[in-house]
Structure formats: C-alpha cells, structure tokens
N, C-alpha and C. Protein backbone atom coordinates (compact mmCIF):
# COMPACT_ATOMS: atom_id res chain seq x y z
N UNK A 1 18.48 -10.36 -19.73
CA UNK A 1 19.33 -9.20 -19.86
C UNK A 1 19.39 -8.74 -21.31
N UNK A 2 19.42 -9.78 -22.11
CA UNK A 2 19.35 -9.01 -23.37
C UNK A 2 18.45 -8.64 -23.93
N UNK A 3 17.13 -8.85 -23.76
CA UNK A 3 16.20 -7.98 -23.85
C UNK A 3 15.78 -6.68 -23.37
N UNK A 4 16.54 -6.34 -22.36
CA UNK A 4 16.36 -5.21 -21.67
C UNK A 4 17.69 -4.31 -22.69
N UNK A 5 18.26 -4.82 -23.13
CA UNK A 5 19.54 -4.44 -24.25
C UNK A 5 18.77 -3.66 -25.63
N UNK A 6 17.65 -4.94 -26.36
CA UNK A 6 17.27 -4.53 -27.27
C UNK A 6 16.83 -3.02 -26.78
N UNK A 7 15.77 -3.55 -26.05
CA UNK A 7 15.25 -2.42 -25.28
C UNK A 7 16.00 -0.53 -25.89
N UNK A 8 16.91 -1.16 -24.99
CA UNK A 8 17.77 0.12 -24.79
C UNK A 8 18.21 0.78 -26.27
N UNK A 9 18.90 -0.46 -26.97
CA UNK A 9 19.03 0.08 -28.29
C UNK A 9 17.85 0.18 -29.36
N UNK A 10 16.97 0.36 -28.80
CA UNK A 10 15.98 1.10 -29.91
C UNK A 10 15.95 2.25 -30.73
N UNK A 11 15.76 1.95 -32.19
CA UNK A 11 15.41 3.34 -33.15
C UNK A 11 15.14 4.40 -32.48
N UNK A 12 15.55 5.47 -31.85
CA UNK A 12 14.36 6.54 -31.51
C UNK A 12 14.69 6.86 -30.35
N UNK A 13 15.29 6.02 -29.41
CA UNK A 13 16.02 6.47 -27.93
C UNK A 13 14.64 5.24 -27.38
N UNK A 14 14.57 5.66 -26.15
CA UNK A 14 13.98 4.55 -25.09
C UNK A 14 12.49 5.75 -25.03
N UNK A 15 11.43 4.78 -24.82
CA UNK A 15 9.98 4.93 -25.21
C UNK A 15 9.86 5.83 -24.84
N UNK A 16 10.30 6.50 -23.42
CA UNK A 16 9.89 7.21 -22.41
C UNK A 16 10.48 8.75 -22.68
N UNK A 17 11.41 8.88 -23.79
CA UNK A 17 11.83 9.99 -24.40
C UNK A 17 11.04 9.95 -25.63
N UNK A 18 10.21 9.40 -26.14
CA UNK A 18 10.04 9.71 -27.53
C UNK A 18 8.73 10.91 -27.43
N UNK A 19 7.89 10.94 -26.23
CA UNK A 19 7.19 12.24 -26.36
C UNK A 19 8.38 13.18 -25.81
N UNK A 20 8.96 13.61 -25.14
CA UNK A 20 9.74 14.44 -24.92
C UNK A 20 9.19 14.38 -23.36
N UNK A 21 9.50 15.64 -23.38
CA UNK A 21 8.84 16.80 -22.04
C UNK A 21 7.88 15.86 -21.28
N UNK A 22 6.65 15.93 -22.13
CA UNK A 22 5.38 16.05 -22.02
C UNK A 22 4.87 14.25 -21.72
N UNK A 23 5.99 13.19 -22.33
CA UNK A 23 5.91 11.85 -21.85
C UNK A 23 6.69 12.25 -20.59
N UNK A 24 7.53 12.72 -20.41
CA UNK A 24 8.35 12.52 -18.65
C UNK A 24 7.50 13.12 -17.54
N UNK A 25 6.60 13.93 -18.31
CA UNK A 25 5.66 14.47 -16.92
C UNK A 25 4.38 13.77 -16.86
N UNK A 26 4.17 13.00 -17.82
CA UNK A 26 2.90 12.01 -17.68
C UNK A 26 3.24 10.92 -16.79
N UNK A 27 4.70 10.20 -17.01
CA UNK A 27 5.16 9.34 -16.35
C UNK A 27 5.27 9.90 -14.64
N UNK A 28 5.90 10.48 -14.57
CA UNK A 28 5.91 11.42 -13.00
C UNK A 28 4.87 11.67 -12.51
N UNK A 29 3.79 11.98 -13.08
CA UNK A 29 2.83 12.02 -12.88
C UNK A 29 1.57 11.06 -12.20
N UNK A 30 1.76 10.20 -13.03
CA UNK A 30 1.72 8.43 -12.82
C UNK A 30 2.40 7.70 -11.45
N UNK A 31 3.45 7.94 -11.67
CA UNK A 31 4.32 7.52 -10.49
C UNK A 31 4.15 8.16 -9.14
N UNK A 32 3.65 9.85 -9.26
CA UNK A 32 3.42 10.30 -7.86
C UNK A 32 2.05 9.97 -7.73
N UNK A 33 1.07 9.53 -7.78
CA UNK A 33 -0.28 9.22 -7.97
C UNK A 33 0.04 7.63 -7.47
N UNK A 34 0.96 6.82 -7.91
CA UNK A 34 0.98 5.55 -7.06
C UNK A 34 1.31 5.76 -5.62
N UNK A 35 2.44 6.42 -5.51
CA UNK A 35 2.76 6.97 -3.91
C UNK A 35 2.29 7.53 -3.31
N UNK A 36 1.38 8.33 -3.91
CA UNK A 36 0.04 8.75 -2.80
C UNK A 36 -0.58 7.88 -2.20
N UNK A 37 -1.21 6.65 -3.81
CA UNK A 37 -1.98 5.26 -2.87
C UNK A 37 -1.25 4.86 -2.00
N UNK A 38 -0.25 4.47 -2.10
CA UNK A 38 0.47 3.73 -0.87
C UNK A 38 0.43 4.31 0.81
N UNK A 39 0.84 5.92 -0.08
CA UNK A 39 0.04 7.08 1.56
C UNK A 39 -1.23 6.41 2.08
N UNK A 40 -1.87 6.91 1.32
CA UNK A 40 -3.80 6.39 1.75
C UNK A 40 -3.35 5.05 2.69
N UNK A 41 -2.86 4.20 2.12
CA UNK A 41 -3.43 3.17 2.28
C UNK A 41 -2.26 2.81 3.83
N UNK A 42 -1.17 3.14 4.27
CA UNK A 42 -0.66 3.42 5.13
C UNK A 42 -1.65 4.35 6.12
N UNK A 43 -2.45 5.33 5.79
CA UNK A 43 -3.45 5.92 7.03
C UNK A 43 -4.33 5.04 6.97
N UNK A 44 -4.96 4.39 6.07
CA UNK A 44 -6.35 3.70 6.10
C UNK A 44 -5.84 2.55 7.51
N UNK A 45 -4.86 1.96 6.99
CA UNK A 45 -4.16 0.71 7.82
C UNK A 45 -4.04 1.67 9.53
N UNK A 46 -3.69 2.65 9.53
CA UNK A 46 -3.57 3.49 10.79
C UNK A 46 -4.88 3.79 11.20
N UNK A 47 -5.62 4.10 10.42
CA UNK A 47 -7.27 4.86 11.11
C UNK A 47 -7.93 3.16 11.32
N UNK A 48 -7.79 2.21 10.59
CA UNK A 48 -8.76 1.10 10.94
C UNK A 48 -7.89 0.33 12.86
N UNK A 49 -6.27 0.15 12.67
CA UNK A 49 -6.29 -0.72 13.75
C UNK A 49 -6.30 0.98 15.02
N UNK A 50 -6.57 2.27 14.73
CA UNK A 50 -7.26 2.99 15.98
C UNK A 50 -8.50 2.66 16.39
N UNK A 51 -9.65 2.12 14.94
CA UNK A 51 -10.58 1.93 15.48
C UNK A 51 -10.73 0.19 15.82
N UNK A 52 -9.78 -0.28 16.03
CA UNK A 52 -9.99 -1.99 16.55
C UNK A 52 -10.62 -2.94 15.32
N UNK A 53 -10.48 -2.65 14.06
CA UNK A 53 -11.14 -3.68 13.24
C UNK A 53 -10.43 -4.74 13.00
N UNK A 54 -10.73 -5.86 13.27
CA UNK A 54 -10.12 -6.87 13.38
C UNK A 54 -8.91 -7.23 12.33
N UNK A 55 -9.62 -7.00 11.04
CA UNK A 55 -8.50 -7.31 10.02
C UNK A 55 -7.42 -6.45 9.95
N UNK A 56 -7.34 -5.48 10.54
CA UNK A 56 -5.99 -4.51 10.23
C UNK A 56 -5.62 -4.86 10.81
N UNK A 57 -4.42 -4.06 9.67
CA UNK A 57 -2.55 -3.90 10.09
C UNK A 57 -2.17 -3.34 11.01
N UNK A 58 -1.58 -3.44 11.92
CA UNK A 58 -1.41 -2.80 13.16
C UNK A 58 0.25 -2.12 13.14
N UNK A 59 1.03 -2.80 11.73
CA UNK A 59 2.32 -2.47 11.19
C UNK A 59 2.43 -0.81 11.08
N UNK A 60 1.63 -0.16 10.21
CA UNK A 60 1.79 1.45 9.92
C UNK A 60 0.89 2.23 11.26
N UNK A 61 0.32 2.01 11.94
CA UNK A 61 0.15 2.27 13.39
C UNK A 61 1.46 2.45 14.16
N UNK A 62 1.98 1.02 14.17
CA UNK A 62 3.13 1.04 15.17
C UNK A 62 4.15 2.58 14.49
N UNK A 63 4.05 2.14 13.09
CA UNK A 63 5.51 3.02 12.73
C UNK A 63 5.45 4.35 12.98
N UNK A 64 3.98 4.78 12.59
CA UNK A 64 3.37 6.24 12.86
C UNK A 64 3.83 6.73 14.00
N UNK A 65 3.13 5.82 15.08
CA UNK A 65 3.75 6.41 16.26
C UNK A 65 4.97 6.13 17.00
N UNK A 66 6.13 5.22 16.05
CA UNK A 66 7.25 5.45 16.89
C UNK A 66 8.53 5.88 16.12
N UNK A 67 9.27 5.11 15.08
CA UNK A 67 9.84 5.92 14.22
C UNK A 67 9.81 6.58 12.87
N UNK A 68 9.18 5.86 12.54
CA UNK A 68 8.30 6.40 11.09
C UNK A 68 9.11 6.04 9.89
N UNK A 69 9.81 5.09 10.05
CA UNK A 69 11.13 4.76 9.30
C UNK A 69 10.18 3.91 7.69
N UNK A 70 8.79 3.35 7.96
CA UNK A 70 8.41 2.97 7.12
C UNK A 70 7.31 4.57 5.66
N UNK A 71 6.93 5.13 6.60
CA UNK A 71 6.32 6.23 6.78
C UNK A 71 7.32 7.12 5.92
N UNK A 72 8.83 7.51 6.06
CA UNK A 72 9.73 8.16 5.37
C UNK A 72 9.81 7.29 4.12
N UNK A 73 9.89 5.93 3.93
CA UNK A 73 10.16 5.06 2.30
C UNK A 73 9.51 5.53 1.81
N UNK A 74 8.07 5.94 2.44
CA UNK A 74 6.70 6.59 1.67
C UNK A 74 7.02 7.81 0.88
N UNK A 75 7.22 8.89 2.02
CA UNK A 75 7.68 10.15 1.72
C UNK A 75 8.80 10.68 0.67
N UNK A 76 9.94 9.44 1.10
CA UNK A 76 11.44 9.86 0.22
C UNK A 76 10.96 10.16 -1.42
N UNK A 77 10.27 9.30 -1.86
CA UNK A 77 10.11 9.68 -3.71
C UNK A 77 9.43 10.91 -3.90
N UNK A 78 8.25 11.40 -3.07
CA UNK A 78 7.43 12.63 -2.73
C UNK A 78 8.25 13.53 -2.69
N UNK A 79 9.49 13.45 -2.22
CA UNK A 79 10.49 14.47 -1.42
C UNK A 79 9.30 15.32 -0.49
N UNK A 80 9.00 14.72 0.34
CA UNK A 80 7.45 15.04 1.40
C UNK A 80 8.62 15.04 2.99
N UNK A 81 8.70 15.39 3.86
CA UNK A 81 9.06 15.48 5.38
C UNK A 81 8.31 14.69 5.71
N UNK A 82 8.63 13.30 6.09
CA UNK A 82 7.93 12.60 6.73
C UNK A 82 7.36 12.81 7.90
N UNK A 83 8.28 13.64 9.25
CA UNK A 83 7.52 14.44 9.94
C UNK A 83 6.11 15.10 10.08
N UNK A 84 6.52 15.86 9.09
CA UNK A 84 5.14 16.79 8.56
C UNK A 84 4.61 15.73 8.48
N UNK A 85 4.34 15.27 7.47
CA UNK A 85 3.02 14.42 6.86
C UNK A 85 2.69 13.67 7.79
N UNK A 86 4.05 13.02 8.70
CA UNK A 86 3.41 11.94 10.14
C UNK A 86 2.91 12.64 11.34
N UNK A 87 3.15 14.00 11.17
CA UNK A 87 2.51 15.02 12.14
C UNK A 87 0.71 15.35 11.87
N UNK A 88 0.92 15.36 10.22
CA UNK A 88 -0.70 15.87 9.57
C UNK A 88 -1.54 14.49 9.72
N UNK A 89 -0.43 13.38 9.48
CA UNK A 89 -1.98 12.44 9.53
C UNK A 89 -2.43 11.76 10.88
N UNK A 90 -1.16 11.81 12.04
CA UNK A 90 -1.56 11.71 13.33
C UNK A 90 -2.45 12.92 13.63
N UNK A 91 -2.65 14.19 13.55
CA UNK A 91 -3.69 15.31 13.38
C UNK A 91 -5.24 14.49 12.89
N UNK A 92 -5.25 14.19 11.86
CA UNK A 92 -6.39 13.92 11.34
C UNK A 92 -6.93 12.28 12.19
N UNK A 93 -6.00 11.67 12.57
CA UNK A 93 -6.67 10.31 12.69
C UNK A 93 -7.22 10.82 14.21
N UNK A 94 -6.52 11.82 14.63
CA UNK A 94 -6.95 12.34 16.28
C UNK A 94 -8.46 12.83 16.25
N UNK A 95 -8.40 13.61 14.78
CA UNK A 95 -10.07 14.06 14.85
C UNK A 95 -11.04 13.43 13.91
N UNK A 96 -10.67 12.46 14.09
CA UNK A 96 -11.44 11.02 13.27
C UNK A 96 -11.87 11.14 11.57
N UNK A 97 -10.65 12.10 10.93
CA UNK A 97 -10.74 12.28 9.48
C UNK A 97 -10.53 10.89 9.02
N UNK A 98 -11.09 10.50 7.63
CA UNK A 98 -10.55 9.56 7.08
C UNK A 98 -10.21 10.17 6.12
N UNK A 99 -9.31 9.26 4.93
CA UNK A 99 -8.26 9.52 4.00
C UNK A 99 -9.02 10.34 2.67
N UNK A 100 -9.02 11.35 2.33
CA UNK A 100 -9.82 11.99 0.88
C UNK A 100 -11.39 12.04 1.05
N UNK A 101 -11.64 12.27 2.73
CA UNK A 101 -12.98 12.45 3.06
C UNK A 101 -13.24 13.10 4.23
C-alpha cells in the first residue's frame, strides 16, 4: 500500500497525466485494443466449438447463445450493446466468417 502512496504522491501528478490529453488517449487506446482481443477471442472460442474442434471452449458458445451475461463483461468497457454485437457475431459464425478475415 505504500508504494502505491509514493506512487500517487509523485513530483508532477501520476504518470498518466504527465503527457496530458494525448497520454489519456494513448492509454484508452491501448485499453480498447485489449477488449477487442478478448472479443476475438470469445468468437474464435464460439466459431471453433461450432466447428467440433476438440480443444475448445464450449463456455462463450453456451453464453452466445443463451444469456450473454459473459458476452456483456466484454461489451460494458466498449460501451458496445451486447445484443448487437451478440446478434453480429451469431450473423457471421452462421455464414462461416472468421474473426478479422
């Protein structure tokens, strides 16, 4: 805890203000670019156990198609409609799209 103190009381404000603007949108930036992977990789896990490959997750399948409650954790930081997006990627896995191809 008290390192996260020094932290805080640093010369200059906290790291993530010292570019201004232009560090908070690199960071955001960064951060929505991880939650995309996690997207991908939630359809990848959905398009592999449609096509029966043994090693998949059969977890983001189930959720896709019943409440999507894992599917929205995804969405909430996106501020994305999980709907939508669980509407677009049940669309695509129907016509055998895969993820950024």
């Amino acid at each position: 805890m008290s390192a996260a103190l020094d932290v805080l009381a640093m010369e200059g404000g906290h790291p993530v203000d010292v570019d201004g603007v232009s560090g908070r949108e690199e960071l955001a930036r960064c951060c929505g670019e991880i939650w995309l992977q996690a997207l991908a990789v939630y359809y990848r896990d959905c398009w592999q156990s449609l096509r029966g490959v043994a090693s998949a997750d059969p977890e983001a399948l189930d959720d896709l198609t019943r409440d999507r409650r894992l599917l929205a954790n995804l969405c909430r930081p996106l501020d994305a409609d999980p709907e939508v997006v669980g509407d677009a990627m049940a669309a695509g896995l129907d016509a055998g799209r895969r993820w950024g191809g």
